[in-house]
C-alpha atoms as a PDB file:
ATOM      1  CA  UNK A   1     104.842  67.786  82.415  1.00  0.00           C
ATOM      2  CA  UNK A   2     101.970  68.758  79.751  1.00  0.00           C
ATOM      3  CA  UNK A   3     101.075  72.560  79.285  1.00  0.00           C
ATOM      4  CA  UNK A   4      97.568  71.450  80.288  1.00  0.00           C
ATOM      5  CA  UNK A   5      99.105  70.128  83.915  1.00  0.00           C
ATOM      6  CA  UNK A   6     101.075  73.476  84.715  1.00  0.00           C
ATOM      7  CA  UNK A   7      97.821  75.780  83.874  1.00  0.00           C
ATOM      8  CA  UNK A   8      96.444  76.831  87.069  1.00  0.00           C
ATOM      9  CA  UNK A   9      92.666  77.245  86.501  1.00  0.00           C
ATOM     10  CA  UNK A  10      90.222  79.227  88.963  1.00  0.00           C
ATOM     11  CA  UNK A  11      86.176  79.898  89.135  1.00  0.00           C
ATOM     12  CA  UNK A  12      85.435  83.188  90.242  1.00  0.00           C
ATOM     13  CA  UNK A  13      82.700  83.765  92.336  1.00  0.00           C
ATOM     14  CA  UNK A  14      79.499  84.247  89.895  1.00  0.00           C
ATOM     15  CA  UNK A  15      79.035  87.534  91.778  1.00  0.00           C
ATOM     16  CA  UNK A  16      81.752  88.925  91.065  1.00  0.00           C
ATOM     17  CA  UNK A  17      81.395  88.099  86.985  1.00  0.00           C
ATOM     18  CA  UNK A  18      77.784  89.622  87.289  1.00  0.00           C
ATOM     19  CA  UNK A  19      79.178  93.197  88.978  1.00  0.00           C
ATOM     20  CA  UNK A  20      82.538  93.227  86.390  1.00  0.00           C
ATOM     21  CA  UNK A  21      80.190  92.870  83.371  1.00  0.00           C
ATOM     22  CA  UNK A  22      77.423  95.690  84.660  1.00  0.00           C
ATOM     23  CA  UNK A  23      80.165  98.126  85.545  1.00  0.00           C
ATOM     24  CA  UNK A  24      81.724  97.514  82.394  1.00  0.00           C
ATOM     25  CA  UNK A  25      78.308  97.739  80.329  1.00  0.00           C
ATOM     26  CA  UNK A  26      77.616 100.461  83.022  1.00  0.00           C
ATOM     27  CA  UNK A  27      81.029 102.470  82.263  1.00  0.00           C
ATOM     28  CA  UNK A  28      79.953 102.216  78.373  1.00  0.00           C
ATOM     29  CA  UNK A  29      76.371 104.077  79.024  1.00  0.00           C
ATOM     30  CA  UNK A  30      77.889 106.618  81.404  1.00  0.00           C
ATOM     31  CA  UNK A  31      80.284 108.053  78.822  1.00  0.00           C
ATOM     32  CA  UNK A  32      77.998 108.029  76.171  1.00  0.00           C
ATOM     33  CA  UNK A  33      75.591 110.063  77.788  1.00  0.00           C
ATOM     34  CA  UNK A  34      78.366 112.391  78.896  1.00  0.00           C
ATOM     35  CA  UNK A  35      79.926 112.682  75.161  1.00  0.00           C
ATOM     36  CA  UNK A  36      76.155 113.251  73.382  1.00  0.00           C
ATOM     37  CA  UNK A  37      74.932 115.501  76.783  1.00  0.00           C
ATOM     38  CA  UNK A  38      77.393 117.104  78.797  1.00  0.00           C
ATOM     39  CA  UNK A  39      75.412 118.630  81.019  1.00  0.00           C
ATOM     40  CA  UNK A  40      73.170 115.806  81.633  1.00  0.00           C
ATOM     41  CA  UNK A  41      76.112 113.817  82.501  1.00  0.00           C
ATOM     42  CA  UNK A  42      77.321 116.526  84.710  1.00  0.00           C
ATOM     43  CA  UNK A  43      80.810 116.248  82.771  1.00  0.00           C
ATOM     44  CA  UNK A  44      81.428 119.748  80.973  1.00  0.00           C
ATOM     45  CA  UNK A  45      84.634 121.138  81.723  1.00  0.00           C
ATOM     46  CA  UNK A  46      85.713 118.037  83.664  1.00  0.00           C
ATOM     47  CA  UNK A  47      87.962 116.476  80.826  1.00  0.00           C
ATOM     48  CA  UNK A  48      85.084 114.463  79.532  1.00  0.00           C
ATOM     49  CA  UNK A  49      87.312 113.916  76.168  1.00  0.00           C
ATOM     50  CA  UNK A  50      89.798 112.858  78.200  1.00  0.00           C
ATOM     51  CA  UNK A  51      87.840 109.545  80.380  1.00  0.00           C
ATOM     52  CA  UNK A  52      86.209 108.987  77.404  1.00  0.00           C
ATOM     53  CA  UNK A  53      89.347 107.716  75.711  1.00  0.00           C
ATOM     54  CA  UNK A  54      91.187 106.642  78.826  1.00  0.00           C
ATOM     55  CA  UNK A  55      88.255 104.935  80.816  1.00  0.00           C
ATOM     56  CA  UNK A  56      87.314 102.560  78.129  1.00  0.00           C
ATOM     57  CA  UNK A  57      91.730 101.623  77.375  1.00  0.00           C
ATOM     58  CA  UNK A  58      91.678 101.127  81.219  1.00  0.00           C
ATOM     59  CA  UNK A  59      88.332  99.311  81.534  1.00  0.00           C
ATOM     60  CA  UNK A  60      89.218  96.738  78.908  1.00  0.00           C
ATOM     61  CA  UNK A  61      93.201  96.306  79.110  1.00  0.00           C
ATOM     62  CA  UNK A  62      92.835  93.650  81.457  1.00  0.00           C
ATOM     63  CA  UNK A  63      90.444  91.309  79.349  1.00  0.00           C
ATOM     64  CA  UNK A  64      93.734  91.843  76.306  1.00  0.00           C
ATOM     65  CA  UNK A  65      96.801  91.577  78.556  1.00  0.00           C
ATOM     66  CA  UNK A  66      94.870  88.129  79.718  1.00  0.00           C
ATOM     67  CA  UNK A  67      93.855  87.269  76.337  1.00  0.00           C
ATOM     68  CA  UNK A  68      97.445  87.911  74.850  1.00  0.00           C
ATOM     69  CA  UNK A  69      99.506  86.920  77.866  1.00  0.00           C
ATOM     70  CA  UNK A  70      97.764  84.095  80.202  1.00  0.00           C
ATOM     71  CA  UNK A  71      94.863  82.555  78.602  1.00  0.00           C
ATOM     72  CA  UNK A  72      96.857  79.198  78.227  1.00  0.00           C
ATOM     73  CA  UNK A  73      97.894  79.190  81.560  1.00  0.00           C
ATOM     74  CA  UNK A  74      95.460  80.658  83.577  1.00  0.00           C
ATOM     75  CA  UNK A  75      91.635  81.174  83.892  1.00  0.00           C
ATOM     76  CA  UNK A  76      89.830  84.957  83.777  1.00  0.00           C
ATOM     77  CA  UNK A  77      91.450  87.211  86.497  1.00  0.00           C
ATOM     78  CA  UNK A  78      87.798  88.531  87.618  1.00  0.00           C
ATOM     79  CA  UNK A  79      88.454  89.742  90.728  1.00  0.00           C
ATOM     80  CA  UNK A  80      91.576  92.109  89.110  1.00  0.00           C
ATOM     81  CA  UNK A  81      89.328  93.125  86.457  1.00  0.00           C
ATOM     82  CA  UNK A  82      86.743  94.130  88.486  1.00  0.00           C
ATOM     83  CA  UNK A  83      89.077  96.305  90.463  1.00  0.00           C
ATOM     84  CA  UNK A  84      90.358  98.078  87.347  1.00  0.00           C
ATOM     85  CA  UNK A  85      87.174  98.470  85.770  1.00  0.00           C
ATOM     86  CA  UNK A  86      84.932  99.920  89.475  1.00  0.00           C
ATOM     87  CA  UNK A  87      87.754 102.709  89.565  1.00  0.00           C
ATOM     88  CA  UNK A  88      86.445 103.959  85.874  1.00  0.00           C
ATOM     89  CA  UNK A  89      83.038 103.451  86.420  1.00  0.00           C
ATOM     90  CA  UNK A  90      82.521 104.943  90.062  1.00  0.00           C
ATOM     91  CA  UNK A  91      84.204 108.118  88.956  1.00  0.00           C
ATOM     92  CA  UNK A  92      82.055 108.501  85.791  1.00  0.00           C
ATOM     93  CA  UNK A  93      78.528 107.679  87.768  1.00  0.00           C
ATOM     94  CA  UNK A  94      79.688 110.008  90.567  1.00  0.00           C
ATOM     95  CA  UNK A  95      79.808 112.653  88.094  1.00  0.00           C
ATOM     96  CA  UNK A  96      76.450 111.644  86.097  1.00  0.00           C
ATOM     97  CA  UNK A  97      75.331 112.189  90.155  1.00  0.00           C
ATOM     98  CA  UNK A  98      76.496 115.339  90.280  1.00  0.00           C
ATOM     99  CA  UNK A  99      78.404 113.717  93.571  1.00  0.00           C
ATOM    100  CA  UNK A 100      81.383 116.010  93.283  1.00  0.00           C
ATOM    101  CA  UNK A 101      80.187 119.045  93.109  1.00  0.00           C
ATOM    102  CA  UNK A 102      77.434 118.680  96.139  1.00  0.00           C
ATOM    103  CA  UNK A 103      79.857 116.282  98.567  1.00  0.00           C
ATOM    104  CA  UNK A 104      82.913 118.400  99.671  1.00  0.00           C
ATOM    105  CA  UNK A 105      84.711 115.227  99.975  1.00  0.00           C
ATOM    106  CA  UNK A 106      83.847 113.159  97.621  1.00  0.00           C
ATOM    107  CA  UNK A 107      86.477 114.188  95.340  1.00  0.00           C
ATOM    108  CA  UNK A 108      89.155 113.242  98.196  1.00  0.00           C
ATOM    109  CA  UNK A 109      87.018 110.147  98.706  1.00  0.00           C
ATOM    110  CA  UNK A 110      87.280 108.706  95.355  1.00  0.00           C
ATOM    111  CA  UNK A 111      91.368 109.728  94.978  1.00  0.00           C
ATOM    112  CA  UNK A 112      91.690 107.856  97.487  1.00  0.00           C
ATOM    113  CA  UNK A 113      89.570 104.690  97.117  1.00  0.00           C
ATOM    114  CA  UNK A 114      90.157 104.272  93.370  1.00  0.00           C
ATOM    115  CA  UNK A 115      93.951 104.177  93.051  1.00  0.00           C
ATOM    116  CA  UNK A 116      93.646 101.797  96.243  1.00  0.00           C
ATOM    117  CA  UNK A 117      91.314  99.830  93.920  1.00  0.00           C
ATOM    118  CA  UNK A 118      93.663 100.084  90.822  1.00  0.00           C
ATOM    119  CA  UNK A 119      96.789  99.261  92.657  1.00  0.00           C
ATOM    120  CA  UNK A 120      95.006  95.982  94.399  1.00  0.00           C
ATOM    121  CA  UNK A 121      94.118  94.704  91.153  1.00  0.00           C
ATOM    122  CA  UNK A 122      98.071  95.284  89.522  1.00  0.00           C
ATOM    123  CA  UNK A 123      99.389  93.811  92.338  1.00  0.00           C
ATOM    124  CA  UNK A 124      96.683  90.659  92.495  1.00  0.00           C
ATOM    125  CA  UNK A 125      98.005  90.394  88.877  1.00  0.00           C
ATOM    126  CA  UNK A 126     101.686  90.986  88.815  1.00  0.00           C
ATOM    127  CA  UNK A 127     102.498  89.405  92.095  1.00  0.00           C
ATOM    128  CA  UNK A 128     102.153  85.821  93.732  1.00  0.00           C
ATOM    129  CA  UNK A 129     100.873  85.697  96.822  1.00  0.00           C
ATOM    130  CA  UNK A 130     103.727  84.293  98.852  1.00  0.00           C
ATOM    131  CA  UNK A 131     105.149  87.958  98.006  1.00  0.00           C
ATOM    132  CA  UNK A 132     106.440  89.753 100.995  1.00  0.00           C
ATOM    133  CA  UNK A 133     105.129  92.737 102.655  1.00  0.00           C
ATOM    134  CA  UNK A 134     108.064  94.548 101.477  1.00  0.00           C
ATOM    135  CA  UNK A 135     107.777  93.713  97.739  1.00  0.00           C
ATOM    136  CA  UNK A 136     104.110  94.413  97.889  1.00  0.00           C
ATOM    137  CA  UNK A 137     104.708  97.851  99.195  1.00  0.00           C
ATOM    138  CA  UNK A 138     107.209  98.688  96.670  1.00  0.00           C
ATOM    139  CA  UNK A 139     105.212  97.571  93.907  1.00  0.00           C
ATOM    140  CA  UNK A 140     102.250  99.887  95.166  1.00  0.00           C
ATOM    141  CA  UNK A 141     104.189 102.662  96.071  1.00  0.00           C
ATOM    142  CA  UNK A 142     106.255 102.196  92.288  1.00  0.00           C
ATOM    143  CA  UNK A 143     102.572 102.241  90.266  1.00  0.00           C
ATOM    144  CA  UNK A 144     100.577 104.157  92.620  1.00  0.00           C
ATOM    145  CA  UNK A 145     102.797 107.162  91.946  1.00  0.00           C
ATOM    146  CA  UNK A 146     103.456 106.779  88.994  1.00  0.00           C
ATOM    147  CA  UNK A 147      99.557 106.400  87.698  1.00  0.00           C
ATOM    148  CA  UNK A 148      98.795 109.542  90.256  1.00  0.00           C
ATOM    149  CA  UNK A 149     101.393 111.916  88.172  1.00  0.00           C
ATOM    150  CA  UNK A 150     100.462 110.864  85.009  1.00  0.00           C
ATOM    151  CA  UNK A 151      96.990 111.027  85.683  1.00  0.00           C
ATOM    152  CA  UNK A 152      97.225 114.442  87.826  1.00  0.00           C
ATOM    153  CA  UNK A 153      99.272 115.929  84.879  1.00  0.00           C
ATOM    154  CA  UNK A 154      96.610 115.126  82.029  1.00  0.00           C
ATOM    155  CA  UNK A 155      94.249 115.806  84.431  1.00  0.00           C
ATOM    156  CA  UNK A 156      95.666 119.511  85.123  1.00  0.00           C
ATOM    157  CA  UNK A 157      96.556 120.464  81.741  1.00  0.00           C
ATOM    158  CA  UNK A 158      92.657 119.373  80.423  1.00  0.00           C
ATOM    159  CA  UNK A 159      91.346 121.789  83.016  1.00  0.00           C
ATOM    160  CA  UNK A 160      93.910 124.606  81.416  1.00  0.00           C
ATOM    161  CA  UNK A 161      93.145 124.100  77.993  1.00  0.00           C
ATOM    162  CA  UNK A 162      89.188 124.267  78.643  1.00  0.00           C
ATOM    163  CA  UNK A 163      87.082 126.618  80.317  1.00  0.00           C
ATOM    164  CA  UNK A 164      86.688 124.962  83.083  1.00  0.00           C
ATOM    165  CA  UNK A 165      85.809 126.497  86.735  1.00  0.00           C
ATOM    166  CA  UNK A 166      88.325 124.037  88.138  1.00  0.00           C
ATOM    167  CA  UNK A 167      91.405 125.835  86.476  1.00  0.00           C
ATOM    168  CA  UNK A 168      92.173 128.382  89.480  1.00  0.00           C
ATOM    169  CA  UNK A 169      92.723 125.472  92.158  1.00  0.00           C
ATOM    170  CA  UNK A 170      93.888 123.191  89.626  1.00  0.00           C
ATOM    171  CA  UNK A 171      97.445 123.337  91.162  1.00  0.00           C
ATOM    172  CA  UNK A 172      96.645 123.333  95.092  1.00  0.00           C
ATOM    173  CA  UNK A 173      94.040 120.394  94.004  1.00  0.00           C
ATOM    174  CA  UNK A 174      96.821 118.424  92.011  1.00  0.00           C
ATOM    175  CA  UNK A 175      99.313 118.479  95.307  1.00  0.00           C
ATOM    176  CA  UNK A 176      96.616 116.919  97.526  1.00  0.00           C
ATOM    177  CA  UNK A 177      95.413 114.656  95.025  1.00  0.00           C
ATOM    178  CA  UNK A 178      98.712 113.023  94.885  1.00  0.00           C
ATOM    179  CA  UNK A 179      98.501 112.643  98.466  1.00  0.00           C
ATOM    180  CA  UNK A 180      95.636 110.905  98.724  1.00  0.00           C
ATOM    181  CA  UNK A 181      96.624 108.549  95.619  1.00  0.00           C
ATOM    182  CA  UNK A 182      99.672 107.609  97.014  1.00  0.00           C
ATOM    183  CA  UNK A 183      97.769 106.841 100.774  1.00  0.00           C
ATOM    184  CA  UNK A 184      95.115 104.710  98.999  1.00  0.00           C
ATOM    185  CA  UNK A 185      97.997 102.545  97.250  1.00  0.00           C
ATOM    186  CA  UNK A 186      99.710 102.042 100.539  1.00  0.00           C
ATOM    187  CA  UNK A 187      97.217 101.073 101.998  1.00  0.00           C
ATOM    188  CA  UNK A 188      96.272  98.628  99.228  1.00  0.00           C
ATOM    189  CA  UNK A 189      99.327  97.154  99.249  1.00  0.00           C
ATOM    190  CA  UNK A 190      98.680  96.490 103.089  1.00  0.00           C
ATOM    191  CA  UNK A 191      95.315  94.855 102.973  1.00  0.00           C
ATOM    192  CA  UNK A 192      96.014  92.460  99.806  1.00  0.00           C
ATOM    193  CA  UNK A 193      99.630  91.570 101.857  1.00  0.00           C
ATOM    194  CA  UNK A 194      96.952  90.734 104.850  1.00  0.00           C
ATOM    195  CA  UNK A 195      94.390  89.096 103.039  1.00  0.00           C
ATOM    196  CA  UNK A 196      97.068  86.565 101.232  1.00  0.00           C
ATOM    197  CA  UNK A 197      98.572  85.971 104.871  1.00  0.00           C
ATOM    198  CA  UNK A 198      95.089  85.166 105.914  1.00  0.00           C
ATOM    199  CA  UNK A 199      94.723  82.744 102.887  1.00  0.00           C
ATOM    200  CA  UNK A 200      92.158  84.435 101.212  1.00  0.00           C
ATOM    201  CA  UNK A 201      92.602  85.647  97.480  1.00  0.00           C
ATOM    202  CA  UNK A 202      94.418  82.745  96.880  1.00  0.00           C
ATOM    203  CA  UNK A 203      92.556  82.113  93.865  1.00  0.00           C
ATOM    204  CA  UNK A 204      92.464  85.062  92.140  1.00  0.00           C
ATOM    205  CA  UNK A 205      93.879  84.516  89.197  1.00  0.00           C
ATOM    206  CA  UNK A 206      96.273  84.745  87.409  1.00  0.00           C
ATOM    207  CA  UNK A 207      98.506  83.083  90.190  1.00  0.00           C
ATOM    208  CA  UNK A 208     100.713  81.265  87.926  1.00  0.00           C
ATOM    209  CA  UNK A 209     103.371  78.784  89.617  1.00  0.00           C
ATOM    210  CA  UNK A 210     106.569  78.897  88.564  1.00  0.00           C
ATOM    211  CA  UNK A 211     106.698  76.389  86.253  1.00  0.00           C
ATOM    212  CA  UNK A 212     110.040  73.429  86.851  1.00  0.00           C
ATOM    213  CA  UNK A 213     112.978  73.714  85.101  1.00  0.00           C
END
C-alpha cells in the first residue's frame, strides 16, 4: 500500500476556515493594540507581556505541529485549530471590551469555556475517535490540569511582579480558577466522547488510521 492510499484526507467546512483565519488575523490586531495602547486595549496590569508572547505560540502551534508532523498523511485539522486559536482570541477581545471588569462573571465564564475549548481541540487531535469514554477523560483531566497550573502560576506571579489591582485576590482567584479549568475540560472530554458516539466529528482531522503492518 502507497503513502498516498494510507493518507486520510478531509474538507472542512468553508465556515469554519473563514472564522479560524479572522480569529487568527483578529488575535494579531487585538494584541497589537494592547502592546502600542494599554489602556485602549483595556490590558494594563493584566499580563499583557505575557499573552502577547503566549497567545500568538498557542494560536499558531497547531498550523507547525501539522506542518511538521501530519501534512503527508492528513489534511488541515480546522476544526482543532479553531478551538485552540477562539480560546486566545476571546480572552484578548473580552479584555479590548472591557468585559471583565464590568461582567462579574465573565472571568469564571471564560475559565471555564476556554480550557473546555483547548482541551476539545488536543483531544480531536491526539485521539481517534473510537477512543473510550475512559481514555478521553483521562486525557482531559491529564492536560486540562496541567495547562490550568501552568497557566494559573504565570498568571499569578505576572500580577505580583506588576502593579496590578489584581495582586490582593490573586491567590483566592488562582484556587477557583483551577476549578473552573478543570470542570470545563471534563466536560469537554464528555461532549467530544458524545459527539464521536453520535458519528459526528468524524472528520476532523487529523484522524489517522493505523496504518497495516
Amino acid at each position: 500500500m502507497t503513502d498516498t492510499q494510507l493518507a486520510t484526507r478531509h474538507v472542512a467546512p468553508p465556515v469554519v476556515r473563514s472564522m479560524d483565519l479572522t480569529a487568527k488575523a483578529g488575535l494579531v490586531f487585538l494584541l497589537a493594540v494592547a502592546l502600542m495602547f494599554p489602556d485602549l486595549g483595556h490590558m494594563r496590569g493584566k499580563a499583557a507581556g505575557l499573552r502577547a508572547v503566549t497567545y500568538p505560540l498557542l494560536a499558531f502551534s497547531v498550523p507547525v505541529l501539522w506542518f511538521v508532523f501530519w501534512r503527508d498523511r492528513a489534511s488541515f485539522p480546522w476544526v482543532a485549530d479553531l478551538l485552540v486559536t477562539i480560546t486566545c482570541f476571546t480572552d484578548t477581545l473580552g479584555n479590548r471590551m472591557n468585559m471583565y471588569d464590568t461582567i462579574s462573571w465573565f472571568d469564571d465564564w471564560m475559565h471555564f469555556m476556554n480550557t473546555g475549548f483547548l482541551t476539545a481541540g488536543v483531544i480531536l487531535l491526539t485521539m481517534h475517535r473510537t477512543s473510550s469514554l475512559k481514555a478521553t477523560l483521562e486525557r482531559a483531566l491529564a492536560f486540562g490540569a496541567t495547562s490550568a497550573i501552568a497557566w494559573e502560576i504565570a498568571e499569578y506571579y505576572a500580577f505580583l511582579s506588576s502593579l496590578s489591582s489584581e495582586r490582593r485576590g490573586a491567590y483566592t482567584d488562582t484556587l477557583s480558577d483551577l476549578a473552573l479549568n478543570v470542570t470545563g475540560a471534563l466536560v469537554a472530554a464528555v461532549v467530544v466522547h458524545t459527539m464521536w458516539r453520535a458519528g459526528r466529528l468524524a472528520l476532523a482531522a487529523p484522524q489517522l488510521e493505523p496504518v497495516p503492518a
